[in-house]
Structures are given as C-alpha cells and as structure tokens.
Protein backbone atom coordinates (compact mmCIF):
# COMPACT_ATOMS: atom_id res chain seq x y z
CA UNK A 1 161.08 126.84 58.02
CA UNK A 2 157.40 126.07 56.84
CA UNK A 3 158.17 122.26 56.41
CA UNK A 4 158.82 122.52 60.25
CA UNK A 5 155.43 124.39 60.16
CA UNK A 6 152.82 122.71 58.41
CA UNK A 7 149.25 122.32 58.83
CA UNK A 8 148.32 119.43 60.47
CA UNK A 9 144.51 119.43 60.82
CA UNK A 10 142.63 116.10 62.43
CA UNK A 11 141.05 114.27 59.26
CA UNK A 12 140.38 110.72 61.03
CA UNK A 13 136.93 112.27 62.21
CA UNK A 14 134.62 109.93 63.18
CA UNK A 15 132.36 109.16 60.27
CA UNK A 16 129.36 106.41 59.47
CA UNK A 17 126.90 105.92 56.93
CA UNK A 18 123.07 105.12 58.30
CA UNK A 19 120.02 104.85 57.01
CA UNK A 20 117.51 107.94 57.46
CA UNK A 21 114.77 105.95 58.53
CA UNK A 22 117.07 104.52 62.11
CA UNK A 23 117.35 108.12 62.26
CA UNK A 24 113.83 109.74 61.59
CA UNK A 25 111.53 106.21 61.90
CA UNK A 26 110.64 107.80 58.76
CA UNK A 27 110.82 106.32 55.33
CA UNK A 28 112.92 108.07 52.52
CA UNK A 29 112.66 108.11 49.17
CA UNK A 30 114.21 105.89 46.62
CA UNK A 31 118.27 107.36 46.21
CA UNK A 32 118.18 108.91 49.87
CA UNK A 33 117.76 106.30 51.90
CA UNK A 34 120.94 106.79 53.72
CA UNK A 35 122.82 109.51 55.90
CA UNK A 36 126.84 109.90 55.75
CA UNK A 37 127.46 111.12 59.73
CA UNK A 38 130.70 112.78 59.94
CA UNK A 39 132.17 113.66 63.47
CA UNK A 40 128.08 113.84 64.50
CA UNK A 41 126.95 115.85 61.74
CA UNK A 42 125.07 114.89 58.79
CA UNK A 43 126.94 115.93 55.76
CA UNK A 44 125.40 113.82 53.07
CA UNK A 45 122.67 111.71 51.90
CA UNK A 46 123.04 109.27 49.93
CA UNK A 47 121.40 106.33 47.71
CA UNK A 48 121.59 102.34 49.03
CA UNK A 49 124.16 101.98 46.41
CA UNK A 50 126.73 104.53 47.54
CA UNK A 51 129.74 102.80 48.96
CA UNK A 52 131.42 105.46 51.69
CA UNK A 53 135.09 105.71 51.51
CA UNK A 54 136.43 106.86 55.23
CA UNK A 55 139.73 108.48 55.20
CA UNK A 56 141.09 106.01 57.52
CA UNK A 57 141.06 104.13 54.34
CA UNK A 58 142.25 106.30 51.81
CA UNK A 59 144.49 108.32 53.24
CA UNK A 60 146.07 105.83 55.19
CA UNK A 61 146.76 103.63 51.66
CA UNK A 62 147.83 106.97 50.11
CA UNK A 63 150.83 107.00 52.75
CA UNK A 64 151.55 103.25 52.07
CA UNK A 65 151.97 104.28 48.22
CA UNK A 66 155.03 106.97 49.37
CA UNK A 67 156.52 104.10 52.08
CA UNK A 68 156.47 101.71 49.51
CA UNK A 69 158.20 103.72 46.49
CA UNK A 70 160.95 104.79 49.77
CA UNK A 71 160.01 108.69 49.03
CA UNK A 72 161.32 111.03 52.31
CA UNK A 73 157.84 113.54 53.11
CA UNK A 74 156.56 115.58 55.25
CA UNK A 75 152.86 115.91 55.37
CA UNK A 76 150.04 118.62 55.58
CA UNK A 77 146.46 117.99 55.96
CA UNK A 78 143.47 120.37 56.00
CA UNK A 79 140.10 119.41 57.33
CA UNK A 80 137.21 122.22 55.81
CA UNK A 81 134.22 121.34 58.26
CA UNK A 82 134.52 117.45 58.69
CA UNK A 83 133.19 117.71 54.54
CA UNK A 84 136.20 117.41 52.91
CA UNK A 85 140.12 116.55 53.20
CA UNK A 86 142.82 116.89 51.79
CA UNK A 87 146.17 115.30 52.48
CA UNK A 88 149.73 117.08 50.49
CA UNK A 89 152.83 114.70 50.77
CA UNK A 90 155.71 117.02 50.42
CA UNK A 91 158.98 114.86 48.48
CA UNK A 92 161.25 116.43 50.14
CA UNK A 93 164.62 114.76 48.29
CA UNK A 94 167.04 115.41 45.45
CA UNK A 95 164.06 116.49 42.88
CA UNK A 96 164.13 119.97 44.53
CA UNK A 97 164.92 122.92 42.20
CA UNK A 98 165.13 126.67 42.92
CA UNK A 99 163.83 128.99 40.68
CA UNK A 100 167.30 131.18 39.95
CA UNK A 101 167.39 132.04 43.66
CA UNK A 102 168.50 129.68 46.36
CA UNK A 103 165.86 131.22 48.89
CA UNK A 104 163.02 130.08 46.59
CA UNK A 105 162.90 126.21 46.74
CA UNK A 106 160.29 124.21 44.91
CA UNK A 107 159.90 120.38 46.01
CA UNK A 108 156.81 117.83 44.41
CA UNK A 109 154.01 117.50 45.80
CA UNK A 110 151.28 114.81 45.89
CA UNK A 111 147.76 116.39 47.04
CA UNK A 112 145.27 113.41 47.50
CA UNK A 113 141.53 114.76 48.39
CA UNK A 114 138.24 112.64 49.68
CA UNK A 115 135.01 114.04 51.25
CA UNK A 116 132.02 113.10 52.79
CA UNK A 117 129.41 116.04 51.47
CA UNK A 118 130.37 114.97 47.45
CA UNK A 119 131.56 118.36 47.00
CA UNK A 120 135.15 116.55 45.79
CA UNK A 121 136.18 113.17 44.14
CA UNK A 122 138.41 111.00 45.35
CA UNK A 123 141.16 111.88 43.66
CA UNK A 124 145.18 112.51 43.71
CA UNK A 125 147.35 114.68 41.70
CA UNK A 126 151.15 115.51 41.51
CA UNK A 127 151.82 119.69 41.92
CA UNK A 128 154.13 121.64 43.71
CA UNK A 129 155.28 122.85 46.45
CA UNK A 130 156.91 126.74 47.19
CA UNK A 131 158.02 127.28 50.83
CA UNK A 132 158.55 130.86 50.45
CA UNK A 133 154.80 131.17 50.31
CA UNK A 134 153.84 127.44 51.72
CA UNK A 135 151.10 127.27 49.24
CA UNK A 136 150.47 124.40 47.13
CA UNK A 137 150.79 124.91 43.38
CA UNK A 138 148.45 122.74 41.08
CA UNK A 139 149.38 123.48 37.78
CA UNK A 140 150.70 120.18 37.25
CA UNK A 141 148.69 117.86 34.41
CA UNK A 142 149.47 114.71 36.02
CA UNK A 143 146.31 112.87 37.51
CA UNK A 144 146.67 109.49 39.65
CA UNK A 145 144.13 107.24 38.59
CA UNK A 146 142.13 104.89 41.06
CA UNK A 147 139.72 101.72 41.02
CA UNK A 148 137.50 101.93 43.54
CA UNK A 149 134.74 99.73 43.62
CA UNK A 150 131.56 100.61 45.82
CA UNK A 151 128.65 98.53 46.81
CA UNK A 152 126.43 98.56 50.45
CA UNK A 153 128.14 95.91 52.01
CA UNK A 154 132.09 96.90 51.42
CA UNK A 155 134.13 99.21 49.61
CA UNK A 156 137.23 98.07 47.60
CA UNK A 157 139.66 100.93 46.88
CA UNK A 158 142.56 99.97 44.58
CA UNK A 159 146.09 102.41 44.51
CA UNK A 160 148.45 102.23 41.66
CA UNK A 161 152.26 101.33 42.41
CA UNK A 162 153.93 104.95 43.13
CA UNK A 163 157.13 104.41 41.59
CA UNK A 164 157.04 104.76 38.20
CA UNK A 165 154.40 107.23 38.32
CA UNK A 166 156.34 109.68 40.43
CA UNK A 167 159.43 108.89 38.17
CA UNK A 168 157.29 109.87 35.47
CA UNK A 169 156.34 112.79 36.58
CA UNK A 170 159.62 114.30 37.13
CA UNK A 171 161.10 113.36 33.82
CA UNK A 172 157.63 114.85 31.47
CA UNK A 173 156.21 117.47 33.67
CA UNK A 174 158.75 118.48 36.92
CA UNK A 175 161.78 119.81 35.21
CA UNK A 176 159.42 121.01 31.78
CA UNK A 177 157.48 123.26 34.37
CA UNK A 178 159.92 124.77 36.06
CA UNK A 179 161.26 125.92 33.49
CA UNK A 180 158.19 128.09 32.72
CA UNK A 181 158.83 129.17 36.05
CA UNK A 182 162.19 130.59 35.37
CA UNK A 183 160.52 132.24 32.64
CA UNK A 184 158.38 133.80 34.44
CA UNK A 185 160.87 135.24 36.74
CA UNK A 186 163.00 137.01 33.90
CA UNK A 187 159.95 139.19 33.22
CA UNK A 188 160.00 142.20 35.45
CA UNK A 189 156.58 143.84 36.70
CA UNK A 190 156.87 147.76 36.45
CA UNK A 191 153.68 148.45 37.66
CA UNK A 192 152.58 146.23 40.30
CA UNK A 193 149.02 147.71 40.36
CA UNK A 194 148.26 147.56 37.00
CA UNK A 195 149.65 143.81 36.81
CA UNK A 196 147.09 142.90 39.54
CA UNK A 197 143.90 144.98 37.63
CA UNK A 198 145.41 143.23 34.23
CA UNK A 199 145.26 139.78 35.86
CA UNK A 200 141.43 140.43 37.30
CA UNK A 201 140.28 141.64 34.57
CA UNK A 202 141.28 138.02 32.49
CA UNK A 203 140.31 135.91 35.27
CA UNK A 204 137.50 137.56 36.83
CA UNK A 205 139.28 136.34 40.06
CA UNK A 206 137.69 138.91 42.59
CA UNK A 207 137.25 142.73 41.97
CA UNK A 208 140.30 145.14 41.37
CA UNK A 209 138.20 148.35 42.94
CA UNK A 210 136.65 148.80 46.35
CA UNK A 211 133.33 149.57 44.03
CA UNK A 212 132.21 151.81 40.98
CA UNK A 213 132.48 154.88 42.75
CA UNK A 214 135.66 153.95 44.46
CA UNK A 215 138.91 152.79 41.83
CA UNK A 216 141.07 152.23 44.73
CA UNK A 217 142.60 149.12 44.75
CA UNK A 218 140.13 146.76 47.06
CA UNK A 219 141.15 144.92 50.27
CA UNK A 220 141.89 141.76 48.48
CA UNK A 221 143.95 143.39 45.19
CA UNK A 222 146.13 145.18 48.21
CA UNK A 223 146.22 142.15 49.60
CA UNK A 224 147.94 140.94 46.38
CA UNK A 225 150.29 143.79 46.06
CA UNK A 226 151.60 143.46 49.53
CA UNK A 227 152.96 140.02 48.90
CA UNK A 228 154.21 140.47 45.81
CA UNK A 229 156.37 143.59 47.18
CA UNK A 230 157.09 141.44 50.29
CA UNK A 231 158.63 138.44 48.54
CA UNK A 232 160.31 140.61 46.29
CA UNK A 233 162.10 142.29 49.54
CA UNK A 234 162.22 139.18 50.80
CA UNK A 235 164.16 136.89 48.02
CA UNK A 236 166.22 140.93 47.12
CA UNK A 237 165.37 140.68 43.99
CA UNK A 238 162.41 143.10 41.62
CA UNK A 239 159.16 142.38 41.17
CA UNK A 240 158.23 139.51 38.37
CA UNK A 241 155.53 137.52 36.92
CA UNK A 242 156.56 134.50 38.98
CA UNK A 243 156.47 136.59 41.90
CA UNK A 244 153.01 137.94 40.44
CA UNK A 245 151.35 134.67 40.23
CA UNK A 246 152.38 133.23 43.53
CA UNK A 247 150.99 136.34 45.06
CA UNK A 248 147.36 135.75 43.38
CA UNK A 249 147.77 132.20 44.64
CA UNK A 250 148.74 132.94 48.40
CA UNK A 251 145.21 134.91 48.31
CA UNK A 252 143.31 132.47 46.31
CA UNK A 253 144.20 129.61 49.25
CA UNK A 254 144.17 131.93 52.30
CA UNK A 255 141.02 134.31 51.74
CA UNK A 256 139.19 133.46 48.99
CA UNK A 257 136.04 130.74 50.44
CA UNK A 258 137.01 127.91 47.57
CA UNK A 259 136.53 124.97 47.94
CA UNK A 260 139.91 122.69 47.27
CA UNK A 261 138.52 121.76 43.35
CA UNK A 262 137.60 125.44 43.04
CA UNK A 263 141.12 126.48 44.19
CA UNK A 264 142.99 123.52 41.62
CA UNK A 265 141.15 125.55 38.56
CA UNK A 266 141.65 128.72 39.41
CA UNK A 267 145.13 128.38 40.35
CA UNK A 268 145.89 126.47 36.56
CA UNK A 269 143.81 130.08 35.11
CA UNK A 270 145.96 132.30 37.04
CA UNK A 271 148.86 130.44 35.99
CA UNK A 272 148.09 130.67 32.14
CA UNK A 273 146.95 133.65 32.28
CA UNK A 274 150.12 135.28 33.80
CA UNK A 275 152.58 132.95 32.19
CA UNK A 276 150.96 134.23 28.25
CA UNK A 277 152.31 137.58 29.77
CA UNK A 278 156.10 136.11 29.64
C-alpha cells in the first residue's frame, strides 16, 4: 500500500550559482563572492572556488547506478524548502524479510541527499525501509563513497559501480540487522508509558511531560504511545521494543523540525538505545 503511496516531491528546482556583485553592483568579500539561486531564492553564498552540484546531476546519476546494477525500485523524494533533497530508492526484490510477521515487511533502501544551503553533504547511504510505518530506517553503517571534484568552471561528480556494493551490503549488514530486529520484537513492553519516559530520558529526544507542573505525558510522548498501540492492533500482536522504536522514529520524521542529517543520528541513538533494552 505505501509503495503505491510515496512521496514524490519536485527536486529538479531551478537552481544557478551567480556572483553577488551581478546581483547587488556591489563588491563582496573574499569567500562570498557568489550566490547559489535555488527556484528564485538565495539559499547560499558561496566562495569562487565552490563548484555547485545541481540535482539534475546527482540524482539523475544516482538512478543510473540502480539501472545499471538491474535493481527493481520505487522511488521517494522530499524537497525541505528548495535547500535540501533527498532521494530513497526502495529495492523492492527478493532481499525483503519480515520481521516474524508477514504484515511487517522490510525492503533496502538507498537514501542519497544533496543541498544547496550546505546544511547536508552530498552523500548516499544504504538503510531500510518498513511499510507498516513508511519511514525510512538509517541504522545501517554502510556509507557510499563519492569523488567529486569542484572547481568554477565545471563540476566532475564520480559514482561507484552499484553492484557489488549493494551485494555487500546484504551479505555484512542486511540479514546481521534484522536479526536485531527480531530481537527486538521478542521483548514485550508492559508499560508503554514508562518505555516512552525511559527512552527520553536516554536520548533527550523531546520532553516526556507537558511541563514541571504538569507529568502528563506531552503531545508528542502521546503521540508516541498512540502508534505504538496502533501497530500493535494493527500487526495483532503485543506491544515490543521493535514496535517501540519504530514508534519514536515515525515522530522523529513526521513532527520533529530535523533536518535529514539530524534525523540519520537520532534515529541510530534511538535505535541503540532501545535495542541495549533487548
């Protein structure tokens, strides 16, 4: 169902690098001397020797690499204010695995990120995918490495060859994983409340109370505990520290204002730290 369903936000926005003084017919100082325009908005500025990488470019090569290594997607991609991209390639093939229930399927995925403010590198990663949730889990250790070369007159960007890296990744890290995931799942969650306040208070993730004269569980920890009971009525099955986590991580992508770097970390904490409960 949310394979059908997946967010497809425009990420070819128009984008240019200028100089400020065509723009002001003022002069700049040395290291700001240009402007990176994206969809008619300045988002950056940048030195002479900054070499801007459109996502026409990267993206577009980032597909070639899955073409070329004959891997079936389907694709999301999320645009946060014409700053920064991201594009997930769900494999959506024989590596899929369930996590003891065959409602919960979990398929590879390969996020690839660029953006025009700085705020995140170019950079690609192998993680997961859960379509109960459609959330994208990053607690994958696999990186995708990249040569780019920059300079003010062109921009070289250099992918690896897919295959064996993807091949890779689901002999070392895919199945190994998983299997923390199963884990997970065999450890039941009596409390669900005090499993969300025992989680916030390691991570620090967003307050458990609505404030110090109020203990109630805030907006965001009900938040929390709603999913987690949901999916649990959902797959029939109790509440667990797989559930647990994927709950934290549905709110940590959906209503917490991170950017997508921000959300990468915090998602590998909130794994760890729930996962040292199993």
């Amino acid at each position: 169902m949310y394979l059908q369903n997946l967010q497809q936000d425009e990420i070819f926005v128009s984008s240019e690098m200028k100089s400020l003084k065509s723009l002001t017919q003022m002069e700049s100082r040395r290291g700001l001397e240009n402007a990176i325009i994206s969809n008619g908005k300045i988002v950056n500025v940048v030195s002479n020797s900054y070499g801007h990488i459109p996502n026409q470019l990267f993206f577009k090569k980032a597909e070639e690499m899955l073409t070329d290594a004959q891997l079936n997607f389907h694709k999301r991609t999320i645009n946060k204010n014409d700053r920064s991209f991201i594009t997930d390639f769900i494999i959506d093939d024989k590596s899929q695995f369930t996590v003891k229930n065959h409602k919960d399927l979990i398929l590879p995925m390969l996020r690839f990120k660029n953006s025009y403010d700085g705020s995140e590198k170019t950079s690609g990663h192998f993680g997961f995918y859960r379509e109960v949730c459609s959330n994208g889990l990053h607690v994958s250790q696999a990186e995708i490495e990249f040569s780019i070369k920059h300079n003010k007159n062109n921009t070289h960007l250099i992918m690896p060859r897919l295959n064996n890296l993807f091949d890779k990744f689901l002999d070392n890290e895919f199945y190994t994983i998983t299997k923390k995931f199963d884990k997970m799942k065999e450890f039941k969650i009596i409390d669900t409340q005090e499993f969300v306040k025992a989680i916030l208070d390691r991570t620090k993730l967003f307050r458990y109370e609505c404030s110090d004269k109020n203990s109630d569980p805030s907006k965001k920890s009900r938040e929390v505990i709603e999913i987690l009971n949901y999916e649990a009525l959902l797959l029939n099955e109790e509440p667990n520290l797989w559930l647990g986590y994927n709950a934290f991580n549905s709110v940590l992508h959906n209503v917490l204002k991170k950017s997508f770097g921000q959300q990468e970390r915090l998602d590998k904490k909130l794994f760890d730290e729930v996962y040292a409960m199993a």
